[in-house]
Protein backbone atom coordinates (compact mmCIF):
# COMPACT_ATOMS: atom_id res chain seq x y z
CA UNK A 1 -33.24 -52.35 -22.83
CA UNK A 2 -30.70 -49.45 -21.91
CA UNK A 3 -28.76 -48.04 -24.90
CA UNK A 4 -25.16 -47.99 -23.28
CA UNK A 5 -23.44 -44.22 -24.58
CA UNK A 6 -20.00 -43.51 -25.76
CA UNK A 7 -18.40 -41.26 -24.11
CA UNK A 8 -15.45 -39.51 -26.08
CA UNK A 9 -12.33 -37.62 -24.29
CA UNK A 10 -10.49 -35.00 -25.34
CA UNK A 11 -7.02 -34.85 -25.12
CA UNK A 12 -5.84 -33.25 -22.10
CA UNK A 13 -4.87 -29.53 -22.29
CA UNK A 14 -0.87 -29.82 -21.49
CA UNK A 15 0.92 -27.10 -19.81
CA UNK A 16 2.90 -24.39 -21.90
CA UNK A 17 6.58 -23.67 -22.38
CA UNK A 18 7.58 -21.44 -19.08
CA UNK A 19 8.38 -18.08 -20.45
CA UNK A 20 10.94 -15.93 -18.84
CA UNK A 21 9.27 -12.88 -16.26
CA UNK A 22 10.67 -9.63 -15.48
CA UNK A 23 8.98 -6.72 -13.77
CA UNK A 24 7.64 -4.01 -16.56
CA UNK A 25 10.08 -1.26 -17.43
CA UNK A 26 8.82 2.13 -17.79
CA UNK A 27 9.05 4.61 -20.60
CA UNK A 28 9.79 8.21 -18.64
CA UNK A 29 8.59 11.50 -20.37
CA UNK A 30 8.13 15.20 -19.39
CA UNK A 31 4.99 17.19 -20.35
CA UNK A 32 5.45 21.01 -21.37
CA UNK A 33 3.97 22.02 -17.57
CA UNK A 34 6.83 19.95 -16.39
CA UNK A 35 5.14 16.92 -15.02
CA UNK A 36 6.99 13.83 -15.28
CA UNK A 37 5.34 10.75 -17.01
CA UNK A 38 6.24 7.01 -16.52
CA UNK A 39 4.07 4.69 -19.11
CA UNK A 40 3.96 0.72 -18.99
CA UNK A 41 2.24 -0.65 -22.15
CA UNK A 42 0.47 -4.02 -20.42
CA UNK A 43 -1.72 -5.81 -23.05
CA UNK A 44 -4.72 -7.78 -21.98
CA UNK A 45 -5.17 -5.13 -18.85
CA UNK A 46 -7.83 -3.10 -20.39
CA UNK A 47 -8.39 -1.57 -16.77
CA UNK A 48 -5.79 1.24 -16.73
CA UNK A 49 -4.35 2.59 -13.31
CA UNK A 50 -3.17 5.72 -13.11
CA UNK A 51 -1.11 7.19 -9.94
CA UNK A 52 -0.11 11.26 -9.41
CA UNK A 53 2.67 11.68 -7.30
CA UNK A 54 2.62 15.61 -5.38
CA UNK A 55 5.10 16.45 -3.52
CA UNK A 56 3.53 17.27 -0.29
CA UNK A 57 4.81 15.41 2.03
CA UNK A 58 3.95 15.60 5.56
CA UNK A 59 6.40 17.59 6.97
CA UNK A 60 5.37 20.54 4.87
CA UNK A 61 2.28 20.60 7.16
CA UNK A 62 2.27 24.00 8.89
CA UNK A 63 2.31 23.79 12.66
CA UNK A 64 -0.88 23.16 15.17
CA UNK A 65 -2.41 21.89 11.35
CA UNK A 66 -1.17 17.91 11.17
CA UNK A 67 -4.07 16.53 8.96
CA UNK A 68 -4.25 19.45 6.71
CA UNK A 69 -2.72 17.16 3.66
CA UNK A 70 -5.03 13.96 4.39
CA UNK A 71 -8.03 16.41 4.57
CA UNK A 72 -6.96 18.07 0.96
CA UNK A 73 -6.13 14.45 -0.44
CA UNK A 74 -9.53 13.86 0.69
CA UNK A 75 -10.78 16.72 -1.10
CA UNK A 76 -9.34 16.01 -4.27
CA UNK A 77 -12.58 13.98 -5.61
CA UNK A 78 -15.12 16.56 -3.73
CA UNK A 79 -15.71 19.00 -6.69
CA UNK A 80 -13.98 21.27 -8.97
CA UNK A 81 -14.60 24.45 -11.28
CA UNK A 82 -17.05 22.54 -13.53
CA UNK A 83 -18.72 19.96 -11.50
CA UNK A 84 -20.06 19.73 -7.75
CA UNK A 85 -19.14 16.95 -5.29
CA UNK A 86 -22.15 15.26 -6.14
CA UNK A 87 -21.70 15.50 -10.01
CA UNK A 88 -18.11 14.78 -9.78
CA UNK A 89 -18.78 11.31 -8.47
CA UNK A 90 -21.41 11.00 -10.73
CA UNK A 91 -19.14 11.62 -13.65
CA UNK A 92 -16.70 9.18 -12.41
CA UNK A 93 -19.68 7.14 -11.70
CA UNK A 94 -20.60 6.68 -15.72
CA UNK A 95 -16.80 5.87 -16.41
CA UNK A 96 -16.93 2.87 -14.23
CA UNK A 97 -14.28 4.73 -12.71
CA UNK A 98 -12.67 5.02 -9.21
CA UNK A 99 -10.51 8.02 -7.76
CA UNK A 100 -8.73 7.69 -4.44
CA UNK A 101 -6.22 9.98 -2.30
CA UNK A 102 -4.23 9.58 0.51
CA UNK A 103 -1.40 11.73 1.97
CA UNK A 104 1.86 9.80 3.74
CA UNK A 105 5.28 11.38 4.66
CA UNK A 106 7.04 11.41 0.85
CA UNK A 107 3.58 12.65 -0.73
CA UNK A 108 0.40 12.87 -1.45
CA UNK A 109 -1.04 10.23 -4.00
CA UNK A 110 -4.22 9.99 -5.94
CA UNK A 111 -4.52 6.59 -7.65
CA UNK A 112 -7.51 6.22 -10.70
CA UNK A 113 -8.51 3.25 -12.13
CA UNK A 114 -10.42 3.13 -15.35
CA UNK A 115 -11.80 0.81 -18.49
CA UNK A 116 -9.30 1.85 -21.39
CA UNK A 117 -12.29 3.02 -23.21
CA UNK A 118 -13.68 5.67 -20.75
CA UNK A 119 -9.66 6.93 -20.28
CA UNK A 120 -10.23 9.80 -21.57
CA UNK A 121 -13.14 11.28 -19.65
CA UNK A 122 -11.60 9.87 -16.86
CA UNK A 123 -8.51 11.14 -17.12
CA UNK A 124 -10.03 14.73 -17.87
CA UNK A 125 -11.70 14.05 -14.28
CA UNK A 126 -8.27 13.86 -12.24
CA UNK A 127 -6.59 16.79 -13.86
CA UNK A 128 -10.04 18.78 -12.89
CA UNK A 129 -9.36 17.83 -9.57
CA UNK A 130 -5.64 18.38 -9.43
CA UNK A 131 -5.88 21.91 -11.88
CA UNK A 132 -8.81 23.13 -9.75
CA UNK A 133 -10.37 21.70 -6.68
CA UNK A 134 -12.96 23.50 -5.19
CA UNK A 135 -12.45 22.98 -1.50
CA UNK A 136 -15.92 24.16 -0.98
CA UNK A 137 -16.77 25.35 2.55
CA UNK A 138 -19.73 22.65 3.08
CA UNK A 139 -17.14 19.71 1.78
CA UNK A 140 -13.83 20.47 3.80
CA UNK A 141 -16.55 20.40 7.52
CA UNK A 142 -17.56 17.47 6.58
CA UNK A 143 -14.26 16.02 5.71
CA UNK A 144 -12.90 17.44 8.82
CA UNK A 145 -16.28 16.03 10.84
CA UNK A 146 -15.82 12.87 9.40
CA UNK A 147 -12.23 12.73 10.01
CA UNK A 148 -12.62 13.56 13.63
CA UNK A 149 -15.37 10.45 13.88
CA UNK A 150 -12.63 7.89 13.00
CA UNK A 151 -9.99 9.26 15.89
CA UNK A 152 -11.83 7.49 18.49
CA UNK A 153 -12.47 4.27 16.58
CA UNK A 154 -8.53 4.31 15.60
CA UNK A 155 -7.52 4.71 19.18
CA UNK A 156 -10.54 1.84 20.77
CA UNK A 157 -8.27 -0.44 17.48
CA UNK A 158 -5.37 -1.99 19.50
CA UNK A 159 -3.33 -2.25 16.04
CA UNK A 160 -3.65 1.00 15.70
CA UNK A 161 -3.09 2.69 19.11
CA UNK A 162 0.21 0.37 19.63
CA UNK A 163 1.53 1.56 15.98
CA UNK A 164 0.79 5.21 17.41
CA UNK A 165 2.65 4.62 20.35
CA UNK A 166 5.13 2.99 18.94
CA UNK A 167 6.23 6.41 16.53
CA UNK A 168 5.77 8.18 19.44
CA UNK A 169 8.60 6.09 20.80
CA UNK A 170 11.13 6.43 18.37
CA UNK A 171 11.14 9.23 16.65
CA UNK A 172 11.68 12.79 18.75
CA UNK A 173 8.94 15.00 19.32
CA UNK A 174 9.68 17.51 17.07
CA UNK A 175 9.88 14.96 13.85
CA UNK A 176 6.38 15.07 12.28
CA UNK A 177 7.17 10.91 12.29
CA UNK A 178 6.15 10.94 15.59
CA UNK A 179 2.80 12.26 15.53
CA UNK A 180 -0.28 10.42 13.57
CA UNK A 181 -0.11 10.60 10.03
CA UNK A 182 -4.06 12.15 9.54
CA UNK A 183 -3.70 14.30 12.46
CA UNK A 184 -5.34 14.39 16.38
CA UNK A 185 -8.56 16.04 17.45
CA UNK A 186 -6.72 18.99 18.47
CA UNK A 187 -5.15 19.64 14.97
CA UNK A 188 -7.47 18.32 12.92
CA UNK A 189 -10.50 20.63 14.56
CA UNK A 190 -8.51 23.75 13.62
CA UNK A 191 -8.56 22.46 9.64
CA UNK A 192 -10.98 24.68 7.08
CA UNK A 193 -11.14 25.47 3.62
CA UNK A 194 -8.58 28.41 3.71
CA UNK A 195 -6.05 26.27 5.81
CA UNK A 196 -6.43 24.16 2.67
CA UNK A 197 -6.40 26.33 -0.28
CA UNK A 198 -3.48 27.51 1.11
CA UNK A 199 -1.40 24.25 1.42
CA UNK A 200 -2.40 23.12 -1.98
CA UNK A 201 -1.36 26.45 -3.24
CA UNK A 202 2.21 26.12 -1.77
CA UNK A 203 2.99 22.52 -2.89
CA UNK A 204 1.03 20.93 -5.19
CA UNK A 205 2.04 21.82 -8.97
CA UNK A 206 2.72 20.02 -12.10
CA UNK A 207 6.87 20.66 -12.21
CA UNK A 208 7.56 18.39 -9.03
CA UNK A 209 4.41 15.97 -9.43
CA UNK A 210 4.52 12.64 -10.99
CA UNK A 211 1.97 10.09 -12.91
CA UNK A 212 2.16 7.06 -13.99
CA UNK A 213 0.19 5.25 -16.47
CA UNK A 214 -0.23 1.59 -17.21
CA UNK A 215 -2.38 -0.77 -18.76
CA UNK A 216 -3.39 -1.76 -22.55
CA UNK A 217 -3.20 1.47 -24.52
CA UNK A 218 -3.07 -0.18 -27.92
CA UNK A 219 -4.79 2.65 -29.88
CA UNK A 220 -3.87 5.08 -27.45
CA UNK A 221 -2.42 8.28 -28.33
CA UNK A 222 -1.27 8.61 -24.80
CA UNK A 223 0.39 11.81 -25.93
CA UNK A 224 -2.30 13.77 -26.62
CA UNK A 225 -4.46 12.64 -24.15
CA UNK A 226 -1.87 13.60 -21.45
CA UNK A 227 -1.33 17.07 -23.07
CA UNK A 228 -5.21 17.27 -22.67
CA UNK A 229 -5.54 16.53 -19.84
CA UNK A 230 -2.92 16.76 -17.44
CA UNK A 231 -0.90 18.77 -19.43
CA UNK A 232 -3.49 21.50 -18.83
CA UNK A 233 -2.53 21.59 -15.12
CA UNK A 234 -0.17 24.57 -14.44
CA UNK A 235 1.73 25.81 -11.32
CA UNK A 236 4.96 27.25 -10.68
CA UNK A 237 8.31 25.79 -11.06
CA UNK A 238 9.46 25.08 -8.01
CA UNK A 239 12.45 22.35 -7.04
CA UNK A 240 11.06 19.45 -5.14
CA UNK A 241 11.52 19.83 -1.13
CA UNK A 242 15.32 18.60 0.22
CA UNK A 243 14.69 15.54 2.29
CA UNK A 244 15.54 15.58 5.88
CA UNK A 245 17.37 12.88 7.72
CA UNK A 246 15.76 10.53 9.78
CA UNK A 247 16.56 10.40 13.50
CA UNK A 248 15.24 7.67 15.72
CA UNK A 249 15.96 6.03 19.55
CA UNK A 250 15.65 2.51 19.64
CA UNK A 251 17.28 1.78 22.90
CA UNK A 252 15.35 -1.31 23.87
CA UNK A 253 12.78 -0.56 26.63
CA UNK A 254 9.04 -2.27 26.98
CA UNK A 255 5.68 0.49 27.06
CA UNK A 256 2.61 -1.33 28.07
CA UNK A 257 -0.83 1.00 26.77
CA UNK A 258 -3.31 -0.04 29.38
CA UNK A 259 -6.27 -1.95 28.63
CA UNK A 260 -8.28 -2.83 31.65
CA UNK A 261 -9.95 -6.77 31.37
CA UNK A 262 -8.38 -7.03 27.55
CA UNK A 263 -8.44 -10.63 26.67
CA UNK A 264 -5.33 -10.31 24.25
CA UNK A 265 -2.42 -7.93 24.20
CA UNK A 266 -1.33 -6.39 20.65
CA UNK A 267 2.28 -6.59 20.60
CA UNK A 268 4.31 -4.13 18.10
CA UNK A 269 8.34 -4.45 18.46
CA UNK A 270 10.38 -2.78 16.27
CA UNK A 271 12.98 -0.20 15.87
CA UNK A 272 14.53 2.26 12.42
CA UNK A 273 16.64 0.46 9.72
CA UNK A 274 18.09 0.37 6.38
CA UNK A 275 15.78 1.75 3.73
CA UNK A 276 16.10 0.38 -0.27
CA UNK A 277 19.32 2.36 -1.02
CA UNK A 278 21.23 0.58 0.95
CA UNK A 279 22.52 -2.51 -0.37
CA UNK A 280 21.58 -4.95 2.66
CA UNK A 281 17.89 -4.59 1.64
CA UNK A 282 17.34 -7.36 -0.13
CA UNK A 283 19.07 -9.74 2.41
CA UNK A 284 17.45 -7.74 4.93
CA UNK A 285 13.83 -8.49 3.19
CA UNK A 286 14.77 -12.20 2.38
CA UNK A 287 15.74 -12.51 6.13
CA UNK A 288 12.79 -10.93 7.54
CA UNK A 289 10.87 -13.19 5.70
CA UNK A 290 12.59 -16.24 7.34
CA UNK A 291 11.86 -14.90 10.96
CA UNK A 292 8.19 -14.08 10.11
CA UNK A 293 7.06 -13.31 6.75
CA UNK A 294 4.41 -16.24 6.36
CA UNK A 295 2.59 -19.43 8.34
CA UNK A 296 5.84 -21.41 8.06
CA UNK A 297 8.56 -18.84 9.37
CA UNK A 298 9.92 -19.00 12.60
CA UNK A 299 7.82 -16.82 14.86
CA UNK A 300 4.30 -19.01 13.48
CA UNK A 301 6.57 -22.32 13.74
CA UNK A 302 7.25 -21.60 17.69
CA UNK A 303 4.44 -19.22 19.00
CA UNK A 304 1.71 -20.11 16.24
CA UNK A 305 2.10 -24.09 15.79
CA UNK A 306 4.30 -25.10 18.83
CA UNK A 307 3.17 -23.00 21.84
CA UNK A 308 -0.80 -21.58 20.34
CA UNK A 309 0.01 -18.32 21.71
CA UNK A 310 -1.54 -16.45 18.82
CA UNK A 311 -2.95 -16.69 15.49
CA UNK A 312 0.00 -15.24 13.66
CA UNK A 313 3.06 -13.04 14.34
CA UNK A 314 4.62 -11.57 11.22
CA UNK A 315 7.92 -9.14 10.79
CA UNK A 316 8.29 -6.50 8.04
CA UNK A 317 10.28 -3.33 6.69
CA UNK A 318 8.33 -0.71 5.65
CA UNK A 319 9.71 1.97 4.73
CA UNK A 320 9.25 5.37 5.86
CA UNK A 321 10.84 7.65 3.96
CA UNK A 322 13.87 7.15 1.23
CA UNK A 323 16.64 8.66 -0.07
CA UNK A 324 19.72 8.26 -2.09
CA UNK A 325 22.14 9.54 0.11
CA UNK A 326 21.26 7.34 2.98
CA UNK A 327 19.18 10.24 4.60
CA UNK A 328 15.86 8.01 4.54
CA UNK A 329 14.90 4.68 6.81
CA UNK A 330 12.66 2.04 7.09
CA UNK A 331 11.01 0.68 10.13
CA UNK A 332 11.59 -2.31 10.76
CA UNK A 333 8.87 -4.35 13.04
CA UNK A 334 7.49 -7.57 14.54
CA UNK A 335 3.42 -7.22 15.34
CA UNK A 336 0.59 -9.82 16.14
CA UNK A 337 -1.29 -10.91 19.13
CA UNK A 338 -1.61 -12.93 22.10
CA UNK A 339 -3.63 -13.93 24.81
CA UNK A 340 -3.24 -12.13 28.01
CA UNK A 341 -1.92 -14.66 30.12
CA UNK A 342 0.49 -15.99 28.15
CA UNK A 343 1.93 -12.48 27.36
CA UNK A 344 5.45 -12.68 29.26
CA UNK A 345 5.71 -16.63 27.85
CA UNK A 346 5.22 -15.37 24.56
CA UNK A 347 7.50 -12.89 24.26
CA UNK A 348 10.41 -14.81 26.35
CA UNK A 349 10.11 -17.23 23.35
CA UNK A 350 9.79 -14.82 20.93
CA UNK A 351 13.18 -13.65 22.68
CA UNK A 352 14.34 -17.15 22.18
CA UNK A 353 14.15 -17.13 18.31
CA UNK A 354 16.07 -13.96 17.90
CA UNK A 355 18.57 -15.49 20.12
CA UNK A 356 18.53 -18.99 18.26
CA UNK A 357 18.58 -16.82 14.91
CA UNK A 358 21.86 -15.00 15.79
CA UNK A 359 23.42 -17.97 17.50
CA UNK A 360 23.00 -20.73 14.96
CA UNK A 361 21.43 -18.98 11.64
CA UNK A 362 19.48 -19.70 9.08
CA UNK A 363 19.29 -23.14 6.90
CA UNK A 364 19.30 -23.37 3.38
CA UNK A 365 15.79 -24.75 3.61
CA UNK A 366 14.48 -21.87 5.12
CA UNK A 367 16.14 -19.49 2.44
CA UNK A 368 15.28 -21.28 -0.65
CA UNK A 369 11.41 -20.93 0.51
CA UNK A 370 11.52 -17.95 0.77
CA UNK A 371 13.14 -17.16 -2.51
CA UNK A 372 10.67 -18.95 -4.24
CA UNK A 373 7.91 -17.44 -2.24
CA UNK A 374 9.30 -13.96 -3.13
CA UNK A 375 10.72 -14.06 -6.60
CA UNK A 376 8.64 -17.06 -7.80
CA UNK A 377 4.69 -15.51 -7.17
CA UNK A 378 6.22 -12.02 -8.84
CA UNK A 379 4.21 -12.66 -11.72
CA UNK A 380 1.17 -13.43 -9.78
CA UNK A 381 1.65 -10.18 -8.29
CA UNK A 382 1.55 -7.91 -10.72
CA UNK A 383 -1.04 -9.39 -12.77
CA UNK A 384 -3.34 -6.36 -12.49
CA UNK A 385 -2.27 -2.53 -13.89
CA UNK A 386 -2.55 -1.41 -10.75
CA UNK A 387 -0.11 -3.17 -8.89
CA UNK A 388 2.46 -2.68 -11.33
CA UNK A 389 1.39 1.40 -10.87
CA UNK A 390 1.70 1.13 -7.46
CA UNK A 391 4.81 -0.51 -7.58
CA UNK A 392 6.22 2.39 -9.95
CA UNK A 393 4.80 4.87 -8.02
CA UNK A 394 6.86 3.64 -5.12
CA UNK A 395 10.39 3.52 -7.01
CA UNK A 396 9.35 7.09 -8.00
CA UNK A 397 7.94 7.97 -4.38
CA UNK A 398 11.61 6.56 -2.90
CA UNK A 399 13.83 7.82 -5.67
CA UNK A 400 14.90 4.81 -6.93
CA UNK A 401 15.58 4.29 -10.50
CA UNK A 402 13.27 2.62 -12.87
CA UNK A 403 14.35 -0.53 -13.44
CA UNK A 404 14.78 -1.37 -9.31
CA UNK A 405 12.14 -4.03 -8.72
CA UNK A 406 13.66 -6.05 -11.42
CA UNK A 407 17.01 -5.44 -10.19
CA UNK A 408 16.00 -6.51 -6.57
CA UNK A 409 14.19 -9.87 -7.61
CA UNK A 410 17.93 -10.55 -9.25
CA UNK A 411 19.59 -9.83 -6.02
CA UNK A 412 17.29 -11.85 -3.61
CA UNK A 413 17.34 -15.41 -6.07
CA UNK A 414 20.98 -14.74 -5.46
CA UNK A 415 21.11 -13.53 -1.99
CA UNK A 416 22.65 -16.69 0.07
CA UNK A 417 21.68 -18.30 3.72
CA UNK A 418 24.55 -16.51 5.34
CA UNK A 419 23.89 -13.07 3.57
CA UNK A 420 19.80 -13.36 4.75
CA UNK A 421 20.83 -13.74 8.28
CA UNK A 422 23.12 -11.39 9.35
CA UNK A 423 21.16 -9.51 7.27
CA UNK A 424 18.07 -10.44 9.94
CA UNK A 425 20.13 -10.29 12.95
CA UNK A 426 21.28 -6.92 12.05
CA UNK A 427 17.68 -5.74 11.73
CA UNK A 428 16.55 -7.28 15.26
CA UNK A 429 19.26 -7.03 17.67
CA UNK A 430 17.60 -8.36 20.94
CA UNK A 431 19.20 -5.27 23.15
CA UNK A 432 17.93 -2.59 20.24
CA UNK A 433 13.89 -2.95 19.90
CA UNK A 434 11.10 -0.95 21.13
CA UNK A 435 8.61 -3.32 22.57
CA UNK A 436 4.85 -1.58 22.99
CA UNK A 437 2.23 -3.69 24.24
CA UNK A 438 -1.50 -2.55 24.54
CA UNK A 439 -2.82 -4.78 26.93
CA UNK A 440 -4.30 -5.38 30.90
CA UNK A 441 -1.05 -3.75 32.46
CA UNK A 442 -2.50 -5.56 35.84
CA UNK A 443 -1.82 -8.74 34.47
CA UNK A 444 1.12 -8.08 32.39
CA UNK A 445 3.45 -5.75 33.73
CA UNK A 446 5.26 -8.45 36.30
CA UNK A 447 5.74 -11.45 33.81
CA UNK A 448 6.85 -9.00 31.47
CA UNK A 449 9.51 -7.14 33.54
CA UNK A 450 10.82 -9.83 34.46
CA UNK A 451 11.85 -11.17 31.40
CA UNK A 452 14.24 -8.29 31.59
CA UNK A 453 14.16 -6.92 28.04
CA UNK A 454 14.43 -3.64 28.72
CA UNK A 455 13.06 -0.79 31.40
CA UNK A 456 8.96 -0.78 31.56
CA UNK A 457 6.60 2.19 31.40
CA UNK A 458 2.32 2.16 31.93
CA UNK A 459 0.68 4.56 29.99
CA UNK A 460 -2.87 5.17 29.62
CA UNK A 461 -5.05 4.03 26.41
CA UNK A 462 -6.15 7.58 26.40
């Protein structure tokens, strides 16, 4: 006979009292070599990210040398004074560390992420590399050999050959905007160590660099750590570089890149906007959202769900370069993909909803998901140390102040439906965008002039 068991149930766990969120605030400091600190005390993140700020911004690039400031970002973590390339990874190796660079238009950023415990070696590693890279023959051929090996794989990528053409669209031929952001063959080829001793020795210095610093540091004596480290990093004291104003020609006209027998044309429409100093940009972001931030905006609802054009069309604002006075801008931008011959249908509907948008709005149904979908996952966002970093190194990379991404969660729960769309319809006028599709110009070119949005021009794929 089968002894029958007793099964006993615990109580079910119940959910906890909802505790009010805001994004981290900063404490802001200044080291005796003049670099600026920003510290966020996060406890429970014993990973700590750390981001440098240098102000080398792309523009500073000397001419015939575009690249020169990706290459030396690239450099950064390829030996120093005391250790060669390969010991220097093997150092950040045993701190279960990672180091990575990358140079845009504000700057050039290195971004470290280490275990609280091994902070201090690791720490010690970055202001080797940033106090005294070695830019070693061998290391900056290779860099440039390896960054001449992506070129072609970047322009065969129709994402990025339609985001190339697109700059070169917009932005005049003398802007640096309008070039590639690593550099072409032809630059990049003429890049070697001296080229790059000699840009890190004109801009990057302690007294107009940045870092920030977050994660658990109970225990830490941040302070002395930083005066080890970084603080041993010297340089002259130079102002930071005045930033230019941002000139752009979005007069709405279509370029098709030619892609003999592609299957799918990339489409990237967009055109220069308000950046985060102006005080549309959170409407502008809640009503970009609406029109195509996820599955259920707009754009999916019509050319995703209704029509099966594509897998997904999305719009953004990214922005480009910021400033207080209203010198910076943001580009502003639809992008996704569609089958070939349903190219010209496609983008009459897409058309359509910019049309609908600015003729009867958007509903309240539309806005409140997207305020929850913005201001409600916040804390799901920046549940790691290195978001939050990033997200500080941005406010400090646009000159914003510190407490701005709680300010603009405040400002988009109380943004309203009518705010978000003129806000949207402002930021896509249908006679003001620069359509580039990369595509088979044989089968496109007809259907799409004759939708009429603007004069059309072939160019090669290159």
């Amino acid at each position: 006979m089968t002894e029958l068991t007793t099964m006993k149930f615990h109580p079910q766990p119940q959910a906890g009292e909802a505790r009010p969120w805001a994004f981290p605030a900063p404490g802001r400091g200044t080291l005796d070599n003049g670099l600026t600190v920003l510290r966020c005390h996060r406890p429970g993140q014993q990973i700590v990210a750390v981001e440098v700020l240098v102000d080398a911004p792309l523009e500073a690039e000397p001419a015939g040398l575009d690249g020169v400031a990706t290459i030396m970002a690239r450099a950064f973590s390829e030996g120093t004074d005391k250790h060669s390339a390969e010991e220097f990874a093997a150092e950040l190796e045993r701190c279960g560390a990672t180091l990575d660079a990358h140079a845009d238009h504000p700057c050039v950023r290195l971004s470290l992420e280490v275990p609280v415990s091994r902070l201090p070696k690791a720490l010690g590693l970055l202001a080797d590399a940033l106090r005294a890279p070695a830019f070693a023959d061998s290391e900056i051929e290779r860099l440039v050999r390896n960054r001449l090996d992506e070129i072609p794989h970047e322009t065969a990528n129709p994402a990025r050959r339609s985001a190339k053409q697109l700059y070169k669209e917009l932005f005049p031929e003398t802007s640096r905007m309008s070039r590639p952001r690593q550099g072409t063959e032809e630059t990049v080829a003429k890049i070697d160590s001296a080229a790059v001793r000699t840009f890190y020795e004109r801009h990057v210095r302690p007294a107009t660099a940045t870092a920030v610093v977050v994660g658990d540091l109970t225990g830490v004596d941040l302070d002395a750590l930083l005066g080890e480290t970084l603080g041993a990093w010297t340089g002259s004291t130079a102002q930071p570089r005045p930033v230019p104003p941002v000139t752009a020609d979005d007069t709405g006209r279509v370029v098709i890149v030619d892609r003999p027998g592609a299957v799918q044309t990339q489409l990237l429409i967009g055109r220069i906007g308000a950046d985060r100093h102006d005080r549309v940009w959170a409407a502008q972001v809640l009503g970009t959202y609406c029109l195509g931030g996820t599955l259920t905006s707009r754009l999916d609802r019509v050319l995703r769900e209704e029509k099966g054009y594509t897998y997904g069309v999305r719009a953004f604002g990214q922005v480009l370069r910021s400033a207080p006075d209203g010198s910076g801008a943001a580009l502003l931008a639809i992008s996704g993909s569609v089958d070939t011959p349903n190219t010209g249908p496609a983008l009459e509907d897409l058309w359509k909803v910019l049309h609908t948008l600015a003729a009867e709005g958007l509903t309240d149904a539309e806005r409140d998901v997207a305020v929850q979908n913005l201001v409600g996952v916040a804390p799901l966002k920046y549940e790691t140390a290195a978001a939050v970093a990033s997200t500080l190194a941005d406010q400090v990379e646009q000159h914003l102040p510190d407490d701005y991404q709680a300010t603009l969660y405040r400002q988009l729960a109380a943004t309203g439906t009518v705010e978000a769309t003129a806000a949207a319809v402002n930021a896509f006028p249908v006679d003001r965008l620069v359509t580039v599709l990369v595509g088979d110009a044989a089968t496109i070119e007809e259907p799409v002039r004759a939708l009429g949005i603007g004069e059309v021009t072939v160019v090669p794929a290159e």
